[in-house]
N, C-alpha and C. Protein backbone atom coordinates (compact mmCIF):
# COMPACT_ATOMS: atom_id res chain seq x y z
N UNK A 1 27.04 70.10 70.96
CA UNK A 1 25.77 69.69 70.39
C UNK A 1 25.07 70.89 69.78
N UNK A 2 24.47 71.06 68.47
CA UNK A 2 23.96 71.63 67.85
C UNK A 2 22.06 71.36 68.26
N UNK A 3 21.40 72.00 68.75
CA UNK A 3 20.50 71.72 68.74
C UNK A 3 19.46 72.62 68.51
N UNK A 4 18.40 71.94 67.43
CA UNK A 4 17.69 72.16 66.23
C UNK A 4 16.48 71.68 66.60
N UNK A 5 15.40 72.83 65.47
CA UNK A 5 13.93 72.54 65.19
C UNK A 5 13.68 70.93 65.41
N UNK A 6 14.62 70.73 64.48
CA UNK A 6 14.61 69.08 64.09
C UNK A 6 14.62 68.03 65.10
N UNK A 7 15.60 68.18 65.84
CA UNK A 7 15.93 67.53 67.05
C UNK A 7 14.63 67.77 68.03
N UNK A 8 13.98 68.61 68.26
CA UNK A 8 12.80 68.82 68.87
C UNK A 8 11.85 68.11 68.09
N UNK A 9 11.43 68.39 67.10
CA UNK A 9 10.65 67.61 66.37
C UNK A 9 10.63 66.15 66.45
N UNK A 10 11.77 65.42 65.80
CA UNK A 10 12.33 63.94 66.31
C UNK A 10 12.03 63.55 67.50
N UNK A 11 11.84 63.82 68.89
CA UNK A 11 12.28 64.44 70.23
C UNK A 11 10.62 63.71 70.27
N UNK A 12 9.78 64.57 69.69
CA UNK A 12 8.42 64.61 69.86
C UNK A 12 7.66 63.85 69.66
N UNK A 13 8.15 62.80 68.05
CA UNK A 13 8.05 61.68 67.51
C UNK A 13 8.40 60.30 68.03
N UNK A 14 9.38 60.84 68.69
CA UNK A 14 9.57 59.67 69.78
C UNK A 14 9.12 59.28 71.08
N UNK A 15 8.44 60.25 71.84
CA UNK A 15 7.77 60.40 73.12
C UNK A 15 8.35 61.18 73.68
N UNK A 16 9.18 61.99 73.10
CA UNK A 16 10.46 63.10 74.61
C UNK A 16 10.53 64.68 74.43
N UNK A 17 10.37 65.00 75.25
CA UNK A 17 10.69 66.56 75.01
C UNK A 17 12.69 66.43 75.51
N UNK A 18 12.67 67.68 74.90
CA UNK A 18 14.30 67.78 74.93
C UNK A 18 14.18 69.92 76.05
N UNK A 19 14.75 69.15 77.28
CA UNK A 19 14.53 70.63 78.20
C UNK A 19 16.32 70.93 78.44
N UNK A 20 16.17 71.91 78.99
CA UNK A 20 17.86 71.91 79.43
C UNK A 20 17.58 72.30 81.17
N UNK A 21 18.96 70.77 81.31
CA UNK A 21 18.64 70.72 82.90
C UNK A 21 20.11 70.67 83.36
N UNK A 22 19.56 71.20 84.69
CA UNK A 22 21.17 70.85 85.39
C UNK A 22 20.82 69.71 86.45
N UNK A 23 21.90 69.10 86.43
CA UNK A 23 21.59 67.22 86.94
C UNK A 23 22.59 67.44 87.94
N UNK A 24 22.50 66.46 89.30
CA UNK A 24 23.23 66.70 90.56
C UNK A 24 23.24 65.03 90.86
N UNK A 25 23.74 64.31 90.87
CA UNK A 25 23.48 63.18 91.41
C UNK A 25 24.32 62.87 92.57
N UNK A 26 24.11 62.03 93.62
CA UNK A 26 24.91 61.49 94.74
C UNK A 26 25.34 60.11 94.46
N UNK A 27 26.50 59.57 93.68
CA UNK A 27 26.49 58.81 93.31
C UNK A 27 28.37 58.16 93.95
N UNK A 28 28.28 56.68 94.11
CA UNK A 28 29.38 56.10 94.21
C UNK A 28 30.95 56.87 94.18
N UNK A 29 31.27 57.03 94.85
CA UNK A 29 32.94 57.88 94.56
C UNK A 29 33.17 59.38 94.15
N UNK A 30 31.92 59.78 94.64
CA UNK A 30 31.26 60.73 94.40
C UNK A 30 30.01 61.60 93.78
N UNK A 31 30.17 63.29 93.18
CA UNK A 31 29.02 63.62 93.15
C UNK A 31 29.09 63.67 90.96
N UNK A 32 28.14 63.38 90.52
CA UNK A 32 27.88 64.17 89.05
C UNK A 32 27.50 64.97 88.52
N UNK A 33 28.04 66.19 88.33
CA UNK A 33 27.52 67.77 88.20
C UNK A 33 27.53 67.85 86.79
N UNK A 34 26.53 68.13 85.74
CA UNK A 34 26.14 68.76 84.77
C UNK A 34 25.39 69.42 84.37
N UNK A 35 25.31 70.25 83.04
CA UNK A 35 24.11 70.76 82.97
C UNK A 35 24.22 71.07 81.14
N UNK A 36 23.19 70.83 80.35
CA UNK A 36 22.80 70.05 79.28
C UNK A 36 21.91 69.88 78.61
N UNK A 37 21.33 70.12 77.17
CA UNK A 37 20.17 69.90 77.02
C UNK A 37 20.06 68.15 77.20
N UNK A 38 18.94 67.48 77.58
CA UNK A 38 18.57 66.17 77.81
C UNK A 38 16.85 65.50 77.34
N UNK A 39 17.10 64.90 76.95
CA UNK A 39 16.45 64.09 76.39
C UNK A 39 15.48 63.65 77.86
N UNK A 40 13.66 63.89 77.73
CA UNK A 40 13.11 63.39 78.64
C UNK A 40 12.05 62.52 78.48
N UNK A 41 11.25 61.78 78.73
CA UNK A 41 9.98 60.96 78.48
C UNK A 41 8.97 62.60 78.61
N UNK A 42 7.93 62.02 78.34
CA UNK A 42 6.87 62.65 78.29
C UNK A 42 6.16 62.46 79.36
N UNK A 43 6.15 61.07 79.53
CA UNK A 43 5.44 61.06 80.79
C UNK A 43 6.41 61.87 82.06
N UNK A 44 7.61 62.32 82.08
CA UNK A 44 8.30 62.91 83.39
C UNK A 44 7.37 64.61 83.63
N UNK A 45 7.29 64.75 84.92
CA UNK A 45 6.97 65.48 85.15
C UNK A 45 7.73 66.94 84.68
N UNK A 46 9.05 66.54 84.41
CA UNK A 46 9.40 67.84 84.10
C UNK A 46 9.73 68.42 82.64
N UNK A 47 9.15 67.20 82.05
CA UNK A 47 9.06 67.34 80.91
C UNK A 47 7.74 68.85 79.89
N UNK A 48 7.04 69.14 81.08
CA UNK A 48 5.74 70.19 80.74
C UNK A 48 6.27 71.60 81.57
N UNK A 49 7.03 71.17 82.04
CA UNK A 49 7.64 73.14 82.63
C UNK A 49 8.62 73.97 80.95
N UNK A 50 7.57 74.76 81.32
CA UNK A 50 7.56 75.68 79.89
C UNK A 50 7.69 77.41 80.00
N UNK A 51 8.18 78.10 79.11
CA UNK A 51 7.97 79.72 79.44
C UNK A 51 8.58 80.23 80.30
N UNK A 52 8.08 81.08 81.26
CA UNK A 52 8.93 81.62 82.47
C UNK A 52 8.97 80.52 83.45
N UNK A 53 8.58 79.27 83.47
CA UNK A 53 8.21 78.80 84.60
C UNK A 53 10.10 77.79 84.71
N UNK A 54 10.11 77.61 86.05
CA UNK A 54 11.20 76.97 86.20
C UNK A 54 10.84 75.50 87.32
N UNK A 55 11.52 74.78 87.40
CA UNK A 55 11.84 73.50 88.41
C UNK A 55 12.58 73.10 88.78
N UNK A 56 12.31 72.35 89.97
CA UNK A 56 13.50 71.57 91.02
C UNK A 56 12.75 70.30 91.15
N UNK A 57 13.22 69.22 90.31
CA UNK A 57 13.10 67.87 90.96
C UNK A 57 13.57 67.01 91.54
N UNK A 58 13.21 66.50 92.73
CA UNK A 58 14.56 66.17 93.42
C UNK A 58 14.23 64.34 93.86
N UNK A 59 15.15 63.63 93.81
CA UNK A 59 14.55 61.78 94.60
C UNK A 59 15.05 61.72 95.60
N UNK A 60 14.78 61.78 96.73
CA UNK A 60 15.27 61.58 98.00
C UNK A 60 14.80 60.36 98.56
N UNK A 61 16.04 59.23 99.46
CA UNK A 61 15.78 58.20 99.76
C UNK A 61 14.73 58.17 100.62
N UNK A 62 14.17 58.98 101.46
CA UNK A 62 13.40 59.22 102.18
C UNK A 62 11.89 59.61 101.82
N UNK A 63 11.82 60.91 101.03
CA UNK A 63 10.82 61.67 100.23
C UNK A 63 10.17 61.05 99.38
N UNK A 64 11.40 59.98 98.55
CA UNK A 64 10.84 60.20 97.05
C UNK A 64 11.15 60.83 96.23
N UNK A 65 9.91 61.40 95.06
CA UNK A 65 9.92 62.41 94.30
C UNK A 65 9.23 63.61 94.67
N UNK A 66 10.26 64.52 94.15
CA UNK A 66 9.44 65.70 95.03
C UNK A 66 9.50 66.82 93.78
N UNK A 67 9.03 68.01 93.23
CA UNK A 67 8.83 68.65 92.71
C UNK A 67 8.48 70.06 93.11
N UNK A 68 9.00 71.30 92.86
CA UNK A 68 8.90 72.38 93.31
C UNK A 68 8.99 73.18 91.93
N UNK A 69 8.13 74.11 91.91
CA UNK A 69 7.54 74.71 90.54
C UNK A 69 7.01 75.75 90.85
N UNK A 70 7.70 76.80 90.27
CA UNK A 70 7.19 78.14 89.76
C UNK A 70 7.86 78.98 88.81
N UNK A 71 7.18 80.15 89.07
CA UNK A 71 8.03 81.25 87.56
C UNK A 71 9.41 81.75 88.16
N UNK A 72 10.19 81.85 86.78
CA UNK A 72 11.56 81.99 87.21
C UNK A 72 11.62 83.40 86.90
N UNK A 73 10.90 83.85 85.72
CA UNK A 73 11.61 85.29 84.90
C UNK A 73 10.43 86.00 84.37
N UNK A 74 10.63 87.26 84.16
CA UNK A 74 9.87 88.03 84.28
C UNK A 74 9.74 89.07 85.20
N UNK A 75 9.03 90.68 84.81
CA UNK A 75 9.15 91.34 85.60
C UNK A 75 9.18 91.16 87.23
N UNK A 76 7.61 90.50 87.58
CA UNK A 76 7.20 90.57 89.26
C UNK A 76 8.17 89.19 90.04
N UNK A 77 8.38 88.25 89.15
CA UNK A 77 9.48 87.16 89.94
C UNK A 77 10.62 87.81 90.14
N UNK A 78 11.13 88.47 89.20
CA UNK A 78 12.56 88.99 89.60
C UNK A 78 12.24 90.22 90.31
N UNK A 79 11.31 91.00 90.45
CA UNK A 79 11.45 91.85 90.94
C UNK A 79 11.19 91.33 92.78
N UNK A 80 10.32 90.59 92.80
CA UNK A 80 10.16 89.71 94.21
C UNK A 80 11.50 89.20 94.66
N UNK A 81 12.20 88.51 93.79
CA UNK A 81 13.68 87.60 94.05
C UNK A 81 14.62 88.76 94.50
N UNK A 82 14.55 90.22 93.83
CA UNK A 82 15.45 91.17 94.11
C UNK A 82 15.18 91.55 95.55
N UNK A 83 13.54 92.01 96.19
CA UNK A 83 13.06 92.92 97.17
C UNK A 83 13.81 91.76 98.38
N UNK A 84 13.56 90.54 98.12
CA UNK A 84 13.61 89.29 99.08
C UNK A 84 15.29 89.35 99.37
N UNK A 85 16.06 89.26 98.19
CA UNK A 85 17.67 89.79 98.75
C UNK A 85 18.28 90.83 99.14
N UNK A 86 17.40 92.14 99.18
CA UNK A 86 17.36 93.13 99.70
C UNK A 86 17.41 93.44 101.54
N UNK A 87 15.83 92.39 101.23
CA UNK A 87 15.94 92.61 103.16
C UNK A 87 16.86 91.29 103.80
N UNK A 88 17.73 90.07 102.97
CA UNK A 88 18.26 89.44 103.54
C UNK A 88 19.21 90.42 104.13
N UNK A 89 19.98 90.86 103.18
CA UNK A 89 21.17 91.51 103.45
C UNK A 89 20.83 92.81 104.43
N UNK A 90 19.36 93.32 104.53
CA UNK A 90 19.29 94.53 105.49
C UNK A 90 19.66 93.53 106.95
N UNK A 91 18.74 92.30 107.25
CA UNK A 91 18.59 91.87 108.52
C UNK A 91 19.93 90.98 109.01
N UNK A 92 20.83 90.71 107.50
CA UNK A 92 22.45 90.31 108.13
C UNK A 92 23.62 91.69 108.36
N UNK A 93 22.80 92.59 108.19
CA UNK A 93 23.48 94.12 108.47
C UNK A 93 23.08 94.21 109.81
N UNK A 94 21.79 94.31 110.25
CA UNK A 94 21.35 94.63 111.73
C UNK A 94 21.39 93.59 113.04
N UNK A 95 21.98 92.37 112.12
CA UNK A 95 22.48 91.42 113.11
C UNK A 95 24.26 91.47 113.14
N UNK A 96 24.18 92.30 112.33
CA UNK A 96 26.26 91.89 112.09
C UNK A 96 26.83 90.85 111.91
N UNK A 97 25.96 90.28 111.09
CA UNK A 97 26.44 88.81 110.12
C UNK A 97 26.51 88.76 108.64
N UNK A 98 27.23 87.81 108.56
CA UNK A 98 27.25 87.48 107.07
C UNK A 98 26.50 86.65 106.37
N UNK A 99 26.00 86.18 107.48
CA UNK A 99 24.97 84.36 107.12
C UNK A 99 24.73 83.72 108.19
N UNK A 100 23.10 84.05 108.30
CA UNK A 100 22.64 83.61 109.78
C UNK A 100 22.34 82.45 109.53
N UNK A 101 22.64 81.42 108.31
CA UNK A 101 21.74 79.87 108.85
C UNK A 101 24.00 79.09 108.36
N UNK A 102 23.99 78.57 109.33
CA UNK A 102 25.20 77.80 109.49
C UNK A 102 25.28 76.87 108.33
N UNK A 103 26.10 76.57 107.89
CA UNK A 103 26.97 75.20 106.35
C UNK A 103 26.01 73.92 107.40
N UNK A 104 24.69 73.59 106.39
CA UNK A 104 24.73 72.56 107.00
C UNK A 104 25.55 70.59 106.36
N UNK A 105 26.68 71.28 105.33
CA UNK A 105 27.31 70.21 105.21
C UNK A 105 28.08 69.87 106.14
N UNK A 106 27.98 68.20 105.99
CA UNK A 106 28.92 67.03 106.66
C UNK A 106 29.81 66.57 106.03
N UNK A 107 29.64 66.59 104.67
CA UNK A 107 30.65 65.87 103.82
C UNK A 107 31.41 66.38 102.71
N UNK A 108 32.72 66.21 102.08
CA UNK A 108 32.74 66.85 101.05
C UNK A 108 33.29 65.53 100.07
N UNK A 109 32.73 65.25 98.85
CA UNK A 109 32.89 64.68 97.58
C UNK A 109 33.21 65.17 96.22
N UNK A 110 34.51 64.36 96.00
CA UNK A 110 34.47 65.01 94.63
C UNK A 110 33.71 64.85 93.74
N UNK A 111 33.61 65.76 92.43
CA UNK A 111 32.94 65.96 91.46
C UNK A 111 33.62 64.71 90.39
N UNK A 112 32.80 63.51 90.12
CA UNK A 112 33.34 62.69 89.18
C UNK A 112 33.51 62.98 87.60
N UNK A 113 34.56 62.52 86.90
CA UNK A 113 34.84 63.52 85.56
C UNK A 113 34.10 62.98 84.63
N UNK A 114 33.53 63.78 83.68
CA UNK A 114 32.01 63.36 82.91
C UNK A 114 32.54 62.24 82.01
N UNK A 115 33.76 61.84 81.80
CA UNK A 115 33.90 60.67 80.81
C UNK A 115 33.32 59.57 81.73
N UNK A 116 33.26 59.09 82.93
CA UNK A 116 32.70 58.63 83.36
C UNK A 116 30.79 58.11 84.10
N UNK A 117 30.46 59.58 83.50
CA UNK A 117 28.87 59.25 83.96
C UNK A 117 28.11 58.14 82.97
N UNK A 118 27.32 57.30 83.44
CA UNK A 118 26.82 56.99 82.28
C UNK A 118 25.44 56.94 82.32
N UNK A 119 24.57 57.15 81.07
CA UNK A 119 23.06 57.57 80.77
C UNK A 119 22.99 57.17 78.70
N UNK A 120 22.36 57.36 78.66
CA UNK A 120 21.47 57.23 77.49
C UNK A 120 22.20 58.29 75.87
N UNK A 121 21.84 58.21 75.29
CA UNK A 121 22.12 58.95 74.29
C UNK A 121 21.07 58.75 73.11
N UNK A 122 21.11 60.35 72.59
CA UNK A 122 20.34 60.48 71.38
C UNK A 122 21.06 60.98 70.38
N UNK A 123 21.75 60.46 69.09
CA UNK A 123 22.61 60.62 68.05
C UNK A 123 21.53 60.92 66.82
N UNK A 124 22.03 62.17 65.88
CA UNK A 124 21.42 62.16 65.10
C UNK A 124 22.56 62.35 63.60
N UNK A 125 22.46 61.76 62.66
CA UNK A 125 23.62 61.12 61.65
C UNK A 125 22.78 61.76 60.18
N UNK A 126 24.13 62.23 59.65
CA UNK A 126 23.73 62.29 58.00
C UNK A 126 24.46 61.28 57.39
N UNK A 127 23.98 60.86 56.52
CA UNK A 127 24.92 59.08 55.79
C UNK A 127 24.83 59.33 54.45
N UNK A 128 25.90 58.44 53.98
CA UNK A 128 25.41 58.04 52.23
C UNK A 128 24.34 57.24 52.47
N UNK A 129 23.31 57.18 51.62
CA UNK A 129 22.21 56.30 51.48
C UNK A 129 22.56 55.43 50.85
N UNK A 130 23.19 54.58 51.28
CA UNK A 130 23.96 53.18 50.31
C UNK A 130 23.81 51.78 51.17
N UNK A 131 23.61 50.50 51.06
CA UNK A 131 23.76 49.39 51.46
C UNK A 131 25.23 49.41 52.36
N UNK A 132 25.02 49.05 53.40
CA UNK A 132 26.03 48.46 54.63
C UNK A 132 26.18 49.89 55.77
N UNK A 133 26.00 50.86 55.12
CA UNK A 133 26.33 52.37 56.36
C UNK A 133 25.72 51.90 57.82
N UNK A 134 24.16 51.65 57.75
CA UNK A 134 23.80 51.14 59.30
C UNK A 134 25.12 50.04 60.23
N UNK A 135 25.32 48.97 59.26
CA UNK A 135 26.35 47.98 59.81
C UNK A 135 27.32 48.92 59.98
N UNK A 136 28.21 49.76 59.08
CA UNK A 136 29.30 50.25 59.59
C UNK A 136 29.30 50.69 60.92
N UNK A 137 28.10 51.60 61.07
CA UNK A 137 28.38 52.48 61.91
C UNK A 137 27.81 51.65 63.67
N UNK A 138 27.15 50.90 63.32
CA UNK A 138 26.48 50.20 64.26
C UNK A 138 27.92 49.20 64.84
N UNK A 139 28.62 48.56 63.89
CA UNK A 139 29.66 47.76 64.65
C UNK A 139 31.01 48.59 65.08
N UNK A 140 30.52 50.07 64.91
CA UNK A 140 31.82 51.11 65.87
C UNK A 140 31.39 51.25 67.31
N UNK A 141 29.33 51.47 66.98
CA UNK A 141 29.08 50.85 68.43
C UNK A 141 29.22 49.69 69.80
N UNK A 142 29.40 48.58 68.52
CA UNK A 142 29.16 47.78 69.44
C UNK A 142 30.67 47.10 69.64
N UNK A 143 31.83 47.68 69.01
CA UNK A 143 33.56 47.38 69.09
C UNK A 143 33.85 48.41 70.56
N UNK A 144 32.92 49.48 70.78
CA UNK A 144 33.78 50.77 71.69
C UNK A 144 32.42 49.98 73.19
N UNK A 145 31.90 49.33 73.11
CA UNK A 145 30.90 48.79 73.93
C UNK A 145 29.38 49.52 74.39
N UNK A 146 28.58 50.16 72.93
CA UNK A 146 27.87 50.72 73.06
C UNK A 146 26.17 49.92 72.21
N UNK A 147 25.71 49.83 73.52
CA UNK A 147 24.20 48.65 72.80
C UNK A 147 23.38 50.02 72.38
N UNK A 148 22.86 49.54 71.23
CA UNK A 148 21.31 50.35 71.05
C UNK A 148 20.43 49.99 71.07
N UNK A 149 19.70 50.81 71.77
CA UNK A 149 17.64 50.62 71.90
C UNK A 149 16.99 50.74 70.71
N UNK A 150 17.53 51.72 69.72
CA UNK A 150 16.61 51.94 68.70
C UNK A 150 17.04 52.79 67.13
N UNK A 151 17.06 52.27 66.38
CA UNK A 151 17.70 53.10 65.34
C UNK A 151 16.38 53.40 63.87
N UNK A 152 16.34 54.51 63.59
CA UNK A 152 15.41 54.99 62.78
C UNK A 152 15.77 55.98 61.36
N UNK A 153 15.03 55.59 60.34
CA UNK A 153 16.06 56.78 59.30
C UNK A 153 14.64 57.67 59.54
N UNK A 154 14.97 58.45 59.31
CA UNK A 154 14.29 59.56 59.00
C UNK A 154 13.83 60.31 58.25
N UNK A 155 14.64 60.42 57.01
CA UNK A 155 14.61 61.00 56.03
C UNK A 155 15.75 60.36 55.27
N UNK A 156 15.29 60.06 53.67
CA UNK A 156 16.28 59.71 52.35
C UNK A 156 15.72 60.56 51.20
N UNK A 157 17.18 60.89 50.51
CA UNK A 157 16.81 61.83 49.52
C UNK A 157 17.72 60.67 47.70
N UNK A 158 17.88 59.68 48.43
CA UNK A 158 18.53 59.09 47.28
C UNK A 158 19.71 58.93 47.19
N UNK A 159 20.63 59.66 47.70
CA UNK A 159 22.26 60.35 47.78
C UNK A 159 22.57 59.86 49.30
N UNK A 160 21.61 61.01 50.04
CA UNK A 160 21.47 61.29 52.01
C UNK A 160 20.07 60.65 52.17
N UNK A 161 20.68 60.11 53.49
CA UNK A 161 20.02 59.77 54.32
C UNK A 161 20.33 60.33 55.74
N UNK A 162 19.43 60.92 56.41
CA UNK A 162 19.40 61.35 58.09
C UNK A 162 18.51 59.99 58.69
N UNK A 163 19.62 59.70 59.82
CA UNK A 163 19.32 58.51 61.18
C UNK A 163 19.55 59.04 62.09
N UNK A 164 18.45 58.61 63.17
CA UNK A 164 18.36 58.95 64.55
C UNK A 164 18.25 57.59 65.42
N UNK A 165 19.77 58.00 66.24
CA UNK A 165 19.70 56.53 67.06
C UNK A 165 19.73 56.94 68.28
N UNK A 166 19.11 55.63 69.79
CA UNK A 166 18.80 55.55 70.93
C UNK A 166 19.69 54.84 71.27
N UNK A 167 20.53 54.96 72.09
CA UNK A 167 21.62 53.86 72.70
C UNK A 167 20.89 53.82 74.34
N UNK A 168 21.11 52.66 75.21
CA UNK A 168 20.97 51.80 75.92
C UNK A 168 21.75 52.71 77.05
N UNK A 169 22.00 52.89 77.91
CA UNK A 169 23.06 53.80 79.29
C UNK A 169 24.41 52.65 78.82
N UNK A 170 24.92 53.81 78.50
CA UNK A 170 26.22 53.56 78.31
C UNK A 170 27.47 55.04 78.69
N UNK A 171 28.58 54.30 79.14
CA UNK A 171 29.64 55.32 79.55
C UNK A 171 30.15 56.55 77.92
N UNK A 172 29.62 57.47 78.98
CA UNK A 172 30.46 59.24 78.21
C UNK A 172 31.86 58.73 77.71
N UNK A 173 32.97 57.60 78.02
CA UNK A 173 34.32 57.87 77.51
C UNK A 173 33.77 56.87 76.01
N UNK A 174 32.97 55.95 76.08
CA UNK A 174 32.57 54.98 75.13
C UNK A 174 32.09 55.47 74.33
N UNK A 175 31.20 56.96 74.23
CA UNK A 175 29.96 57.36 73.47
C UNK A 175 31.34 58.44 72.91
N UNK A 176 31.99 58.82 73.56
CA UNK A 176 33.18 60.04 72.92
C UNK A 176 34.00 59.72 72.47
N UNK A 177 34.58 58.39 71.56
CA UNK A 177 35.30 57.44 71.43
C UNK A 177 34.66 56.82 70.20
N UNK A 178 33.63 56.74 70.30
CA UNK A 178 32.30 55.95 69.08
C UNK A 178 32.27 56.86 68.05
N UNK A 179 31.88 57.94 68.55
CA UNK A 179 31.50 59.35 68.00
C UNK A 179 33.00 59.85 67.05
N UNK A 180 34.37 59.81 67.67
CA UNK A 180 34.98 59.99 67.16
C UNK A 180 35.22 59.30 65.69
N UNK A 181 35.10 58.13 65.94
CA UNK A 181 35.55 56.81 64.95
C UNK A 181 34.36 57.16 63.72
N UNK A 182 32.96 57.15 64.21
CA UNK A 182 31.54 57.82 63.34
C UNK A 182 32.34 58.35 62.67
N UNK A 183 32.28 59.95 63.05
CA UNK A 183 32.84 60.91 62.24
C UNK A 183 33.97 61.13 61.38
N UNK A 184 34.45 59.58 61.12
CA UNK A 184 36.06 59.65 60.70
C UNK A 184 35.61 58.84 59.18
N UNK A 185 34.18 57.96 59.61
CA UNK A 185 33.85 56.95 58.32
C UNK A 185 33.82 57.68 56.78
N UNK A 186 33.53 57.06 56.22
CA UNK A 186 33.62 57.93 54.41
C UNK A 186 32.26 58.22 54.40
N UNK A 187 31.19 56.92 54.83
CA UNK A 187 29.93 57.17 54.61
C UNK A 187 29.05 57.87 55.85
N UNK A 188 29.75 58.72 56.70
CA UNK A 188 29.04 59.70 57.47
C UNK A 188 29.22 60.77 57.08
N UNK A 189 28.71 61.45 56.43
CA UNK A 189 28.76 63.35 55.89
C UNK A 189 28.81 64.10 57.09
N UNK A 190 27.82 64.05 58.38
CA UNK A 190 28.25 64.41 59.40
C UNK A 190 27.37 63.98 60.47
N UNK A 191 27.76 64.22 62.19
CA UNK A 191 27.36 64.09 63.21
C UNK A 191 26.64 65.24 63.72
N UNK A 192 25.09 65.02 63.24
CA UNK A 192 24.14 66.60 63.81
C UNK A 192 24.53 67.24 65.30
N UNK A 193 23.86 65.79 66.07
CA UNK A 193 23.56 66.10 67.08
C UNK A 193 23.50 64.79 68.08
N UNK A 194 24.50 65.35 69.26
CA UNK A 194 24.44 64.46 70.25
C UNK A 194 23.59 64.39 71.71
N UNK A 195 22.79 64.25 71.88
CA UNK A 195 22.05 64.48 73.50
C UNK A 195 21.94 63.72 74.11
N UNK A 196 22.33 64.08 75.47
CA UNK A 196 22.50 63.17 76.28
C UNK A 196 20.63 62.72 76.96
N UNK A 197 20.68 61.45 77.56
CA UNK A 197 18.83 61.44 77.47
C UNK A 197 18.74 60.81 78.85
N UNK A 198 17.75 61.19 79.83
CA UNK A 198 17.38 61.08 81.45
C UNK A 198 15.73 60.37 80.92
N UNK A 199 15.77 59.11 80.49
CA UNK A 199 14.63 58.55 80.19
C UNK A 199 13.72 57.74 81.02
């Protein structure tokens, strides 16, 4: 994924900031480990962590939503993060350990393979500006089994046209498969940008 002024901009126009997150889920047959720029609502809370500042949001069946927020970078955080691993390692020296708090895992799960996760997508398309391109490209979606929420042009220059489409949670092997076939049409010049979206 190429990602651009533009794509932020678009992003903005639509209600979403675009952050880069790393995603952990506990899910069926295992766990889903990525990390990605993603597509967020505005209204999400973690959609406003900006600058040095960093986050952990977490849903726990129990908790809820929970949120933990502060600065990641910068002189006095890192220099705090350094002093703080300093005296870990002094007080696992003067205990003669390596790691005084025990594995508190119980379980181990594999990591499920990303053709399989499925979530949202944000596609952004250069086209001929000609009668039928939306249909083309829309019935590669909906042949590989991919619904959309929302499709928008953006810009036409007479020749080109740039579209930005919202697909519905649909499976990574379907959206990598779609995408292929897109990019193969006469009337796609090219595939900007793909993001994946936590809406």
């Amino acid at each position: 994924t190429r990602l651009t002024p533009r794509d932020m901009e678009y992003a903005r126009q639509l209600g979403y900031a675009i952050k880069l997150l790393a995603i952990a889920s506990d899910v069926e047959g295992g766990l889903e480990l990525r990390v990605h720029p993603t597509l967020l609502s505005l209204n999400h809370p973690l959609a406003s962590v900006s600058g040095p500042f960093n986050a952990i949001f977490v849903h726990g069946s129990s908790v809820g939503e929970v949120m933990f927020y502060g600065q990641g970078a910068g002189p006095l955080p890192t220099g705090s993060a350094m002093v703080a691993d300093i005296i870990d390692v002094a007080r696992n020296i003067r205990a003669k350990s390596t790691g005084r708090v025990a594995c508190t895992c119980s379980q181990e799960k594999p990591a499920r393979p990303i053709e399989e996760l499925r979530t949202r997508y944000y596609l952004r398309t250069q086209v001929a500006d000609r009668p039928g391109v939306l249909a083309a490209i829309a019935k590669v979606f909906g042949d590989e089994g991919v619904s959309l929420a929302s499709v928008l042009q953006m810009a036409a220059s007479g020749e080109a046209a740039e579209i930005v489409w919202l697909s519905h949670p649909a499976q990574e092997g379907q959206m990598r498969r779609s995408l292929k076939r897109i990019g193969a049409l006469p009337e796609v010049h090219e595939i900007s940008s793909c993001i994946r979206a936590e809406i």
